[in-house]
C-alpha atoms as a PDB file:
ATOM      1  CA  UNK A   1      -2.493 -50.847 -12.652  1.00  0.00           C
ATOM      2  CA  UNK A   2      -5.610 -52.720 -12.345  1.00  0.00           C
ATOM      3  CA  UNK A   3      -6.749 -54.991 -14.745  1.00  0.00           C
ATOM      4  CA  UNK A   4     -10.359 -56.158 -14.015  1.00  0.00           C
ATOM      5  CA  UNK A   5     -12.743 -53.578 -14.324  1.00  0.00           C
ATOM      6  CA  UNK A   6     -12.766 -51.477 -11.585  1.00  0.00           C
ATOM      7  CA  UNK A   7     -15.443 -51.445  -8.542  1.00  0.00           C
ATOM      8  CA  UNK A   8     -14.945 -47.669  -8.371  1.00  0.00           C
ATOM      9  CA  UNK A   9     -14.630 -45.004 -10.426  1.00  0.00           C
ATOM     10  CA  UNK A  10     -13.759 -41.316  -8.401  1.00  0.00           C
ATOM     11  CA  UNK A  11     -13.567 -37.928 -10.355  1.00  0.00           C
ATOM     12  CA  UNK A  12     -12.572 -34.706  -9.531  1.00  0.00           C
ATOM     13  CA  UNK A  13     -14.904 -32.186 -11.196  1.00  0.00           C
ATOM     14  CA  UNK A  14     -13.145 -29.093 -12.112  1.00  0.00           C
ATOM     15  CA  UNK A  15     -10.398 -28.938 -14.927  1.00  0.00           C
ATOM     16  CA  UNK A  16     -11.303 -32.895 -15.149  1.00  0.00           C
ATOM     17  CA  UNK A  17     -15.052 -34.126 -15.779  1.00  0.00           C
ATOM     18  CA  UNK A  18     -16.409 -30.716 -16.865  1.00  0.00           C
ATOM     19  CA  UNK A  19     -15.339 -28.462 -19.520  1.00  0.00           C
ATOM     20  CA  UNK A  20     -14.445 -24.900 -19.525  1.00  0.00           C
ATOM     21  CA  UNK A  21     -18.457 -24.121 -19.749  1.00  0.00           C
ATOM     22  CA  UNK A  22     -19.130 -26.013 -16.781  1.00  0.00           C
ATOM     23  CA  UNK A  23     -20.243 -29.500 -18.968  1.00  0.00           C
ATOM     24  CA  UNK A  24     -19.439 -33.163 -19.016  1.00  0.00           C
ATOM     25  CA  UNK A  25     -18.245 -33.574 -22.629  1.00  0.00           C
ATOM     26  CA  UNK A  26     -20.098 -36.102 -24.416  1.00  0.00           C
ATOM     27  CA  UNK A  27     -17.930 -39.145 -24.661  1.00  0.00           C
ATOM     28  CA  UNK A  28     -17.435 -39.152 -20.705  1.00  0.00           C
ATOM     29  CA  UNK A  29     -21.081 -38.811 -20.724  1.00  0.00           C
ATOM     30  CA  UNK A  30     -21.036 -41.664 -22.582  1.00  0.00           C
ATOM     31  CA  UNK A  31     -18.211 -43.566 -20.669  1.00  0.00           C
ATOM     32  CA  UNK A  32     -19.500 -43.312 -17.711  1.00  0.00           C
ATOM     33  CA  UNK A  33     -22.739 -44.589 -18.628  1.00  0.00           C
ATOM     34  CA  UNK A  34     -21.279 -47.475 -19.941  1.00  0.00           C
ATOM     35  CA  UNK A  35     -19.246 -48.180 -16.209  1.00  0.00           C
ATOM     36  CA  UNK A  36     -22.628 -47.504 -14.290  1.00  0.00           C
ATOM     37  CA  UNK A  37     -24.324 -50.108 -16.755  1.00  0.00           C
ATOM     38  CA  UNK A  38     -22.143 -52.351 -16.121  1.00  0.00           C
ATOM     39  CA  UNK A  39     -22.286 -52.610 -12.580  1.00  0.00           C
ATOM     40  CA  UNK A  40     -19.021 -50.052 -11.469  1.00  0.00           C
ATOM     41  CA  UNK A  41     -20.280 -47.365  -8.988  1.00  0.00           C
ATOM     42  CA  UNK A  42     -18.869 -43.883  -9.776  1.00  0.00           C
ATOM     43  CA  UNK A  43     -19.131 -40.768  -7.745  1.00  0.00           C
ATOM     44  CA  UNK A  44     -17.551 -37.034  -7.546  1.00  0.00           C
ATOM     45  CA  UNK A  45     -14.351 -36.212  -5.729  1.00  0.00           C
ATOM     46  CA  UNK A  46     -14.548 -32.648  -5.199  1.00  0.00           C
ATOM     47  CA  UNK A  47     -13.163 -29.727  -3.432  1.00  0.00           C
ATOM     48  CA  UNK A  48     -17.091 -28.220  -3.911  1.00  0.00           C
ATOM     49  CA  UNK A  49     -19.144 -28.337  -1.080  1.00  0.00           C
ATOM     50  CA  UNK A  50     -22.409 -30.288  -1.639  1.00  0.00           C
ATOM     51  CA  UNK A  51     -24.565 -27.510  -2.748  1.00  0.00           C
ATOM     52  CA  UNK A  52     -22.256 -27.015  -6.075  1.00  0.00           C
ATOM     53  CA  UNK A  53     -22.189 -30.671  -7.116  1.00  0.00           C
ATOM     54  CA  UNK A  54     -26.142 -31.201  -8.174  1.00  0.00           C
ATOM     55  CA  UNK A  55     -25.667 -28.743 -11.743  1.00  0.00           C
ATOM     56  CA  UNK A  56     -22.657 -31.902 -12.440  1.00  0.00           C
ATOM     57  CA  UNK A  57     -24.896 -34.642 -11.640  1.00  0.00           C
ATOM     58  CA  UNK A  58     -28.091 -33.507 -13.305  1.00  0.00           C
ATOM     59  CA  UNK A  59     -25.688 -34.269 -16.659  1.00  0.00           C
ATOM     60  CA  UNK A  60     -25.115 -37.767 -15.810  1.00  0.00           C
ATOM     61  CA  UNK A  61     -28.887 -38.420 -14.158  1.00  0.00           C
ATOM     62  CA  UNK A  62     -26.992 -39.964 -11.236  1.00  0.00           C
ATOM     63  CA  UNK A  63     -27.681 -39.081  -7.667  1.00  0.00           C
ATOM     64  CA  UNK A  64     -24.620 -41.377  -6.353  1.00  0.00           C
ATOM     65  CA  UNK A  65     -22.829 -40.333  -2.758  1.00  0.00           C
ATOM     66  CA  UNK A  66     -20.051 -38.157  -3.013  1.00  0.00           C
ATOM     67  CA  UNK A  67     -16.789 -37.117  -1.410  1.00  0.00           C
ATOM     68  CA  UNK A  68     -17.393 -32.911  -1.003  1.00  0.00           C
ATOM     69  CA  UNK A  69     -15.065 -30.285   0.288  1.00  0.00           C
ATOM     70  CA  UNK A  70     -11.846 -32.372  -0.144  1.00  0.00           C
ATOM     71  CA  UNK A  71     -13.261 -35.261   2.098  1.00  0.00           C
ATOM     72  CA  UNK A  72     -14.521 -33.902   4.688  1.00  0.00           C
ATOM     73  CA  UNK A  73     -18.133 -34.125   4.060  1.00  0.00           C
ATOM     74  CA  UNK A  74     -19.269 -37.638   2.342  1.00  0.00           C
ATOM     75  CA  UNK A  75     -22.806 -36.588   1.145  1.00  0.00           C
ATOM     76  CA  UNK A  76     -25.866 -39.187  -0.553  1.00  0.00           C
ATOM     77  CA  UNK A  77     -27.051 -36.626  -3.355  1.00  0.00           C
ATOM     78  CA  UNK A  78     -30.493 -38.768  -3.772  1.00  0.00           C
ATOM     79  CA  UNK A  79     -31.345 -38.048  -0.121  1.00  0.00           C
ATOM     80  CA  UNK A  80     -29.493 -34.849   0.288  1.00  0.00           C
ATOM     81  CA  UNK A  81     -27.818 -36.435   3.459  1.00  0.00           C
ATOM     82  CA  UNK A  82     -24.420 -35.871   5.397  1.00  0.00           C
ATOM     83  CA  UNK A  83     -23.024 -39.453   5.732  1.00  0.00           C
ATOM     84  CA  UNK A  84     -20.177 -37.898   6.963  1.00  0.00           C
ATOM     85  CA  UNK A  85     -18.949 -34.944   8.338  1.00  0.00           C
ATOM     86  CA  UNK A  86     -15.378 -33.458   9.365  1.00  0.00           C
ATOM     87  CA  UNK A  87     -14.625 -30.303  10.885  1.00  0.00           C
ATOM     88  CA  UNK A  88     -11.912 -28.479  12.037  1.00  0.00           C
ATOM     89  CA  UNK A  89     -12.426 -27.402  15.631  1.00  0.00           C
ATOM     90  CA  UNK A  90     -12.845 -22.926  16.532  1.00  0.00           C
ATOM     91  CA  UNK A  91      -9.614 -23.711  18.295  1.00  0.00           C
ATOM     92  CA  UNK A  92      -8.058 -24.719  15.216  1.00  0.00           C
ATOM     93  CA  UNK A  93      -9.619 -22.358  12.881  1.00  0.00           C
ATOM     94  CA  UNK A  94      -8.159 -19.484  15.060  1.00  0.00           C
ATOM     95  CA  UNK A  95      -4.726 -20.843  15.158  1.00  0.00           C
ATOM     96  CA  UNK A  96      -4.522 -21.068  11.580  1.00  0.00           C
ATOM     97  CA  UNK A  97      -6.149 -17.654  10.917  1.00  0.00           C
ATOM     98  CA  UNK A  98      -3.474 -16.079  13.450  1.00  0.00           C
ATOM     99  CA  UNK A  99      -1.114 -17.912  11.338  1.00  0.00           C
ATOM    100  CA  UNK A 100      -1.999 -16.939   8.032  1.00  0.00           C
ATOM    101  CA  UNK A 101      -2.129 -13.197   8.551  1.00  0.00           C
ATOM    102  CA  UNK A 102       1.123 -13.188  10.421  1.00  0.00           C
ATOM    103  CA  UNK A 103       2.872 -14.770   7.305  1.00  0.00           C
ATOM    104  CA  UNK A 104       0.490 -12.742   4.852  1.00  0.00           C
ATOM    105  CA  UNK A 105       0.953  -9.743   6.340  1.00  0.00           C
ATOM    106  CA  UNK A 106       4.241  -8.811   3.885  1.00  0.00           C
ATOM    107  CA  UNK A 107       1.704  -9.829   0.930  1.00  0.00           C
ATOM    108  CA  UNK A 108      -1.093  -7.554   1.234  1.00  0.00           C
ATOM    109  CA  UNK A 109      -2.673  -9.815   4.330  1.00  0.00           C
ATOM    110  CA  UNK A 110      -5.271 -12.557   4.037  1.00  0.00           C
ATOM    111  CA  UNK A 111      -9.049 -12.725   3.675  1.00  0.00           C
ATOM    112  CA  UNK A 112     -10.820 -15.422   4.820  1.00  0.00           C
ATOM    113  CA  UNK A 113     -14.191 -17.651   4.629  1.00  0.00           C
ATOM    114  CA  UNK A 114     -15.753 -20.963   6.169  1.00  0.00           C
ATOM    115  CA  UNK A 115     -17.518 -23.439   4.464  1.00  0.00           C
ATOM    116  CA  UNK A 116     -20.142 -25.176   6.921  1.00  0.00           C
ATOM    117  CA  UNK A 117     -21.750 -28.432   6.408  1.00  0.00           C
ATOM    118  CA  UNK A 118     -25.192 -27.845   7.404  1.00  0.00           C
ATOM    119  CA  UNK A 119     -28.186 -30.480   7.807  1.00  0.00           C
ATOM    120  CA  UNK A 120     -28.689 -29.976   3.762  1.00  0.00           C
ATOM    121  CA  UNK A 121     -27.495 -28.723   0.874  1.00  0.00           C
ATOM    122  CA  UNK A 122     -30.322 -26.794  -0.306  1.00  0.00           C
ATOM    123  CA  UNK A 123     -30.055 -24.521   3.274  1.00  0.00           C
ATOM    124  CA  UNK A 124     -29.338 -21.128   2.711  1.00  0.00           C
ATOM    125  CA  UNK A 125     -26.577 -20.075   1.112  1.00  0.00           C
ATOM    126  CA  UNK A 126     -25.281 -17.628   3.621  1.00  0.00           C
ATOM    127  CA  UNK A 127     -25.457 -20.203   6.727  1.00  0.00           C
ATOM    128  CA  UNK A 128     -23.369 -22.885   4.706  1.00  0.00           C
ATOM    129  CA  UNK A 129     -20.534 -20.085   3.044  1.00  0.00           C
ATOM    130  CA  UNK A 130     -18.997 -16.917   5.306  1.00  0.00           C
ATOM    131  CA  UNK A 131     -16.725 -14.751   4.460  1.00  0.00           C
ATOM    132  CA  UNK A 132     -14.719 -11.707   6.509  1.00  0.00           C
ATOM    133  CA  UNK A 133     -15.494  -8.262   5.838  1.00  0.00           C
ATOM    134  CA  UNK A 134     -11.943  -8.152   3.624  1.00  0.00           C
ATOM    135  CA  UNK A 135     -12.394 -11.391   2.247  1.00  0.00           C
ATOM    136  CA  UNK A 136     -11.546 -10.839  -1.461  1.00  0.00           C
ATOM    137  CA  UNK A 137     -14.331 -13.395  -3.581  1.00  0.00           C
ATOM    138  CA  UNK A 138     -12.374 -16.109  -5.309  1.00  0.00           C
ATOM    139  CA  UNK A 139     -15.615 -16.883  -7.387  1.00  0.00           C
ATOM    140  CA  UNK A 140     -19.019 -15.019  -7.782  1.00  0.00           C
ATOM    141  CA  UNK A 141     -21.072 -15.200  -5.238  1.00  0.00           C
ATOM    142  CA  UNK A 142     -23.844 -12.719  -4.157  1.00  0.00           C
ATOM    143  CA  UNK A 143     -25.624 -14.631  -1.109  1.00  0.00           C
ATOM    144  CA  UNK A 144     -22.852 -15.700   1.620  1.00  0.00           C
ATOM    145  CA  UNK A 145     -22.853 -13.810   4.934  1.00  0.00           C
ATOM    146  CA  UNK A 146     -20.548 -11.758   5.922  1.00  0.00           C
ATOM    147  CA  UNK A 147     -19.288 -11.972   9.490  1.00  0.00           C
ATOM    148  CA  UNK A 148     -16.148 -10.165  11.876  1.00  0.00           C
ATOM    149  CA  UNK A 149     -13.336 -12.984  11.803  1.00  0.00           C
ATOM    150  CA  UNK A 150     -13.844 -13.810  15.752  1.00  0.00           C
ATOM    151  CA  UNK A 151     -17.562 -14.696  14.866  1.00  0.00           C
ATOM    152  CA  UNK A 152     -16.390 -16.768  11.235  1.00  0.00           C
ATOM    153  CA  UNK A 153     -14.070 -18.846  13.787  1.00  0.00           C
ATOM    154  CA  UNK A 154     -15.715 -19.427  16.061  1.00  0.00           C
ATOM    155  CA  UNK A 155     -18.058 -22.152  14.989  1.00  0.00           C
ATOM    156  CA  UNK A 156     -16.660 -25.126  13.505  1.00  0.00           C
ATOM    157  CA  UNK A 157     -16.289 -25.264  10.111  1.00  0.00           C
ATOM    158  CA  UNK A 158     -15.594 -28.026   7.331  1.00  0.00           C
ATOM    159  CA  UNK A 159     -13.087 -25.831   5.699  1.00  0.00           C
ATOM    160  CA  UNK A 160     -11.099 -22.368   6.356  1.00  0.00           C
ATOM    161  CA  UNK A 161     -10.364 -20.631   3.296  1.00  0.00           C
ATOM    162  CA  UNK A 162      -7.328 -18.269   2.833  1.00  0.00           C
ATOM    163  CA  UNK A 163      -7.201 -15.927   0.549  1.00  0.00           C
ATOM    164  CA  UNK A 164      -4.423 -13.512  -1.220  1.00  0.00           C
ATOM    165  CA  UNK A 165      -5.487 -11.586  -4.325  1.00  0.00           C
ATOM    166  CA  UNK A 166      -1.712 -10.307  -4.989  1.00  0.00           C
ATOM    167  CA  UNK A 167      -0.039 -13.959  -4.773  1.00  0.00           C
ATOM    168  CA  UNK A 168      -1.123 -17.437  -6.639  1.00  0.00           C
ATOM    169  CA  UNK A 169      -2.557 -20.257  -4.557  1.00  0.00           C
ATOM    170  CA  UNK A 170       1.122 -22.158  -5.164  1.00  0.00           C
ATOM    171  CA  UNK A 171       2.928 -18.849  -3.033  1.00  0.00           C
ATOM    172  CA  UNK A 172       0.494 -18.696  -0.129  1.00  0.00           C
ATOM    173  CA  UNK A 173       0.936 -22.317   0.240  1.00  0.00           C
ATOM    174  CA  UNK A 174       4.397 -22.319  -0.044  1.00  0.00           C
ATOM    175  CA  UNK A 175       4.248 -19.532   2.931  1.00  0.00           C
ATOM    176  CA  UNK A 176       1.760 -21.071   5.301  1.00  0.00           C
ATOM    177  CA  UNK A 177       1.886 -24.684   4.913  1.00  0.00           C
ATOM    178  CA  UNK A 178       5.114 -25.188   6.390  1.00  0.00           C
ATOM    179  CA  UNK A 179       3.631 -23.012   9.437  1.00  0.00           C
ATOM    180  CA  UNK A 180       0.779 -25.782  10.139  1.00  0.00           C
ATOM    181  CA  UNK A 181       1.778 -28.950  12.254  1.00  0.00           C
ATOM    182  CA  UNK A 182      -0.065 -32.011  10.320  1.00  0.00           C
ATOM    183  CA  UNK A 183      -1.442 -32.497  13.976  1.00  0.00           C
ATOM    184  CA  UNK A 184      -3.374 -29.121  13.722  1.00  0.00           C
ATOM    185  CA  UNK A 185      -4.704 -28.910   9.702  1.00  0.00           C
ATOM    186  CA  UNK A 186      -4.300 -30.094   6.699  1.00  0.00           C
ATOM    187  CA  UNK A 187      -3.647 -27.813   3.846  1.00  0.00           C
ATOM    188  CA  UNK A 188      -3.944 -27.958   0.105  1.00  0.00           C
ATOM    189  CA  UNK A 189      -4.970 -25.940  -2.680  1.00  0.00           C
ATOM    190  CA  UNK A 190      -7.719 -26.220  -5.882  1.00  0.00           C
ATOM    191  CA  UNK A 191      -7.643 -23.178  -7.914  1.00  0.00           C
ATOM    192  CA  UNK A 192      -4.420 -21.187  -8.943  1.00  0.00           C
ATOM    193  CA  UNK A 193      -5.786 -17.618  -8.096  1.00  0.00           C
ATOM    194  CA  UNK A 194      -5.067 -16.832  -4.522  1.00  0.00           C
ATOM    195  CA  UNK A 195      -6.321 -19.550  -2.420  1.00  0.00           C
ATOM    196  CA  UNK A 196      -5.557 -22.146  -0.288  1.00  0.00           C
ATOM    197  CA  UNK A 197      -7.853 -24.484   1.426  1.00  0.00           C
ATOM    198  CA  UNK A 198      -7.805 -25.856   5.075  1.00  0.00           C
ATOM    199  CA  UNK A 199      -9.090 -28.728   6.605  1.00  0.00           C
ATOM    200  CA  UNK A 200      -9.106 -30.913   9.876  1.00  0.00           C
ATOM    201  CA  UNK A 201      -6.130 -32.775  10.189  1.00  0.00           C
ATOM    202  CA  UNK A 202      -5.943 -35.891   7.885  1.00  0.00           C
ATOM    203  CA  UNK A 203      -8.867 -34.895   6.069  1.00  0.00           C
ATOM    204  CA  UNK A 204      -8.359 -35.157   1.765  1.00  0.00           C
ATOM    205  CA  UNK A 205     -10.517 -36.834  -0.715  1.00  0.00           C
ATOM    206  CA  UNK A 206      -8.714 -40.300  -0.143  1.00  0.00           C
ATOM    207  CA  UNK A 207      -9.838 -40.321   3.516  1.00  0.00           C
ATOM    208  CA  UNK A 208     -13.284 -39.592   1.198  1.00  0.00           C
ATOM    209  CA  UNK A 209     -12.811 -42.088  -1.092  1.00  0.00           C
ATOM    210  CA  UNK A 210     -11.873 -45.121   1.291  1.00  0.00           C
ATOM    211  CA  UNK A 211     -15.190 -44.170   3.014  1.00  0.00           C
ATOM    212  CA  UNK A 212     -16.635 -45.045  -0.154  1.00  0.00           C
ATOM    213  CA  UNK A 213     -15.051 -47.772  -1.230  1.00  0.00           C
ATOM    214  CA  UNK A 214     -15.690 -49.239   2.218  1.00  0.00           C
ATOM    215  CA  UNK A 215     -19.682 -49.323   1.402  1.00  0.00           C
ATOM    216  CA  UNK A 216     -18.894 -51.584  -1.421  1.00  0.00           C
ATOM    217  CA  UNK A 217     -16.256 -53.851  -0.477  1.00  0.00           C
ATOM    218  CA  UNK A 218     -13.233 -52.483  -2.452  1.00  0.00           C
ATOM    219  CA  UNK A 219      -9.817 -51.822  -1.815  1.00  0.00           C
ATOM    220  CA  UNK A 220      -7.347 -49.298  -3.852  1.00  0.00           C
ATOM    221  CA  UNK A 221      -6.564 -51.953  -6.467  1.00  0.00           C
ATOM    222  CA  UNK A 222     -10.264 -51.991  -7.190  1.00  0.00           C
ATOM    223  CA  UNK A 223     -10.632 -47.988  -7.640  1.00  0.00           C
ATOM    224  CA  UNK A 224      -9.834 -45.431 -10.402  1.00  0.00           C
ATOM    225  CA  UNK A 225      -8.654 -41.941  -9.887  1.00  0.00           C
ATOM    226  CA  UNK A 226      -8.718 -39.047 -11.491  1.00  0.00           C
ATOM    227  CA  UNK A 227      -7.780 -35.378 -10.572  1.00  0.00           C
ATOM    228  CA  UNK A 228      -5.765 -32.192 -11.758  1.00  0.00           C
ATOM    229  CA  UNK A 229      -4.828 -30.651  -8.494  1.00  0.00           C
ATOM    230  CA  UNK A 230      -2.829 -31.070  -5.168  1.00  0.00           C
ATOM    231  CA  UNK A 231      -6.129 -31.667  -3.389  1.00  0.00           C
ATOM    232  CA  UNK A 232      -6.520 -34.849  -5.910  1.00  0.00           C
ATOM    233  CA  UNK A 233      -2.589 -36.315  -4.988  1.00  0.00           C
ATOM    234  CA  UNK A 234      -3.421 -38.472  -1.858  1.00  0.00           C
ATOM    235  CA  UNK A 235      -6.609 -39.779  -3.684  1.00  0.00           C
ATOM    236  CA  UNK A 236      -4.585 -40.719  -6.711  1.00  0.00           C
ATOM    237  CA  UNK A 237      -1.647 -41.900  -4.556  1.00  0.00           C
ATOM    238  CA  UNK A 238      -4.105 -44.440  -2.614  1.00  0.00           C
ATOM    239  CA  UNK A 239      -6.090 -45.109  -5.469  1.00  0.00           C
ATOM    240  CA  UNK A 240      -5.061 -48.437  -7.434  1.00  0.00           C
ATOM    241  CA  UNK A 241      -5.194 -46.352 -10.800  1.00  0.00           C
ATOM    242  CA  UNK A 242      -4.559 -43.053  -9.836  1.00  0.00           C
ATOM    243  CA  UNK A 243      -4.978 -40.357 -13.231  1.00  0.00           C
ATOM    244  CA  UNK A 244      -4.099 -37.371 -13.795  1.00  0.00           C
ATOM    245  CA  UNK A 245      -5.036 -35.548 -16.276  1.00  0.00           C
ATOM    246  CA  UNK A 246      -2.781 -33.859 -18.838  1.00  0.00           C
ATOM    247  CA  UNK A 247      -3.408 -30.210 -17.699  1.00  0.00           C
ATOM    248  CA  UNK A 248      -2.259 -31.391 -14.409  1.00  0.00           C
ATOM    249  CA  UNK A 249      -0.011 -29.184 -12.248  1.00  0.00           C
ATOM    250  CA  UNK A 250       3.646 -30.959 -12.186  1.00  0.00           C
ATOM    251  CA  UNK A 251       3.355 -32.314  -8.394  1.00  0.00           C
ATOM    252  CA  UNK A 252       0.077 -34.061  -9.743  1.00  0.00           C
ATOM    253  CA  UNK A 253       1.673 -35.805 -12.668  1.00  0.00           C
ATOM    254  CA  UNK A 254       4.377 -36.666 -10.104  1.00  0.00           C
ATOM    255  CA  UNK A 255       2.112 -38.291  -7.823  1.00  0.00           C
ATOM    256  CA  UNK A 256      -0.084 -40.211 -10.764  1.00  0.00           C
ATOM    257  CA  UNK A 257       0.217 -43.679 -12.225  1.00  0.00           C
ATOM    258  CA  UNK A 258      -0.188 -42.669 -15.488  1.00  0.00           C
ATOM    259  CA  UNK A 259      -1.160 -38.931 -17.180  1.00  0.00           C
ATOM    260  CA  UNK A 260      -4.043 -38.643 -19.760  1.00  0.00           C
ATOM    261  CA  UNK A 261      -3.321 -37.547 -23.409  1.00  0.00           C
ATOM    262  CA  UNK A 262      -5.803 -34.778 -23.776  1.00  0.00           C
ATOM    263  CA  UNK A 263      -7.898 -33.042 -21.292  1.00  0.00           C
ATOM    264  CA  UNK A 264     -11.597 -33.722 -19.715  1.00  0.00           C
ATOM    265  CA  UNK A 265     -12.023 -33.392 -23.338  1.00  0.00           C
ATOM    266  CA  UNK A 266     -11.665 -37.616 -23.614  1.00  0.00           C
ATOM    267  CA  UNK A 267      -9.422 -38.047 -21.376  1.00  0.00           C
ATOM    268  CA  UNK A 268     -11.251 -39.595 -18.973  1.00  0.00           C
ATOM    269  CA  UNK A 269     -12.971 -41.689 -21.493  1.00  0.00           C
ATOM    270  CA  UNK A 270      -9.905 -43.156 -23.327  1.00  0.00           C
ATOM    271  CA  UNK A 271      -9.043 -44.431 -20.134  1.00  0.00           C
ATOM    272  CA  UNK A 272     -12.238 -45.549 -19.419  1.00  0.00           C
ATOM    273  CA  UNK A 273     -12.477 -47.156 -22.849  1.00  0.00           C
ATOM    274  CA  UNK A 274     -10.288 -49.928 -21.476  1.00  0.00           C
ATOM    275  CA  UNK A 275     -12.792 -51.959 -19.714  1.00  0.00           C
ATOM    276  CA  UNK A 276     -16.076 -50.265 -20.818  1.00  0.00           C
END
C-alpha cells in the first residue's frame, strides 16, 4: 500500500481508462487532472503501439511519455520520440513462428503480424503494422502491408503477433507459451479473441514502467498500477499499488493488491480519490 501520494500514476488503456466507446469517463478525467495538478506524473501503460495512444491523450490534453507495445517501446508523445526501443531479433521471430504453427497446426494454424517501431508514430501505417497473407485481422484495419512470412520475420520487430480465429487468446497461450524458453520471448496476451502477443525476452510494461519511474526518482512504493489483463500482472506485481480492475481476468485479480469496485467507469477514480 502506499500512503503518500504517489510520484506515479501508470494506466493500462483498454477495458481500464477508456470506456466501451473508446472515452475516458468523466470522473477519471477529472481524477487525473487533479494528480497532474498536484505535481504526480501519469502516463499510459499499453499493449498499443504509439500510433494508437494520441486519440487517449487528446482527452486528457497531456502529451506525457508512455510505455507502448507492452514495454518495449517507451515513447515522449509531445515530441513523437522513441526513448526506447526493444525488439525481438529475425532469429527469434522465426523460432517462435516455427513454433506456433507446429502447435497450431491441430487448431486451424496461425496467422501472424509484426508491429515495428519506426522513427515516428505518424509514419505510415503499413511500414509500422504487417501482417501474413492468412493473417486473420484481430481489429479493423485497412492500411497495414501485407508481406510472405519469411519477409514479416525477417526484420526485427517490437512484437510478433499470433493469431487463431477458432481458439481464445487464453488456449493459444496455454499451447505455445510453455513451448518458448524465457531466454528466447516473452509471451502474454491483451484481448480474449484469438491472440497472443510476443515480445523480446524480459520485455512487459514493468520493464516500461521502471524506465519511467527512473526519470523521476521513484521506486515501486512510489507508483500506482492499474490494468485488466495478463500483459498488466508484472506491472502491477512491481508496482507499490498494483490495481486491478474489477472486470479483471482471475490471474489479474490474483496478481493485484487490491481489485476496484466498478469498472473504468470510477474505478480508477475512487482509488484515486484517496490522495487527490
Amino acid at each position: 500500500m502506499i500512503g503518500e501520494p504517489p510520484l506515479l500514476i501508470a494506466s493500462d488503456v483498454d477495458g481500464t481508462l477508456i470506456d466501451d466507446r473508446e472515452r475516458i469517463p468523466t470522473v477519471v478525467r477529472a481524477a487525473v487532472r487533479r494528480a497532474i495538478t498536484a505535481g504526480t506524473v501519469f502516463a499510459l501503460s499499453t499493449g498499443r503501439p504509439p500510433r494508437w495512444i494520441h486519440p487517449v491523450l487528446s482527452q486528457l490534453a497531456l502529451k506525457p511519455v508512455c510505455v507502448c507495445a507492452n514495454g518495449a517501446i517507451v515513447y515522449d508523445a509531445a515530441t513523437d520520440t522513441m526513448l526506447d526501443v526493444q525488439n525481438l531479433a529475425p532469429e527469434a521471430l522465426r523460432a517462435v513462428a516455427d513454433i506456433a504453427e507446429e502447435v497450431l497446426a491441430p487448431h486451424g494454424g496461425a496467422g501472424f503480424a509484426v508491429e515495428r517501431a519506426g522513427e515516428s508514430a505518424w509514419a505510415p501505417e503499413n511500414e509500422l503494422f504487417l501482417v501474413s497473407p492468412n493473417y486473420v485481422p484481430a481489429w479493423f484495419s485497412e492500411d497495414n502491408g501485407m508481406v510472405p512470412l519469411d519477409e514479416l520475420i525477417a526484420q526485427p520487430a517490437i512484437k510478433l503477433l499470433v493469431r487463431n480465429e477458432h481458439l481464445t487468446s487464453a488456449q493459444i497461450f496455454d499451447l505455445v507459451a510453455p513451448r518458448i524458453p524465457a531466454d528466447l520471448a516473452h509471451v502474454t496476451f491483451s484481448v480474449p479473441d484469438g491472440l497472443i502477443e510476443v515480445a523480446a525476452p524480459g520485455v512487459t510494461k514493468a520493464r516500461g514502467v521502471q524506465f519511467l519511474a527512473s526519470r523521476i526518482g521513484a521506486g515501486p512504493g512510489d507508483v500506482v498500477a492499474f490494468g485488466d489483463m495478463p500483459n498488466d500482472i508484472e506491472m502491477l506485481q512491481w508496482a507499490g499499488l498494483g490495481v486491478a480492475m474489477a472486470n479483471a481476468r482471475p490471474e489479474v485479480k490474483a496478481a493485484a493488491d487490491e481489485v476496484t469496485l466498478s469498472n473504468n467507469e470510477g474505478g480508477i477514480a475512487a482509488v484515486l480519490e484517496r490522495w487527490f
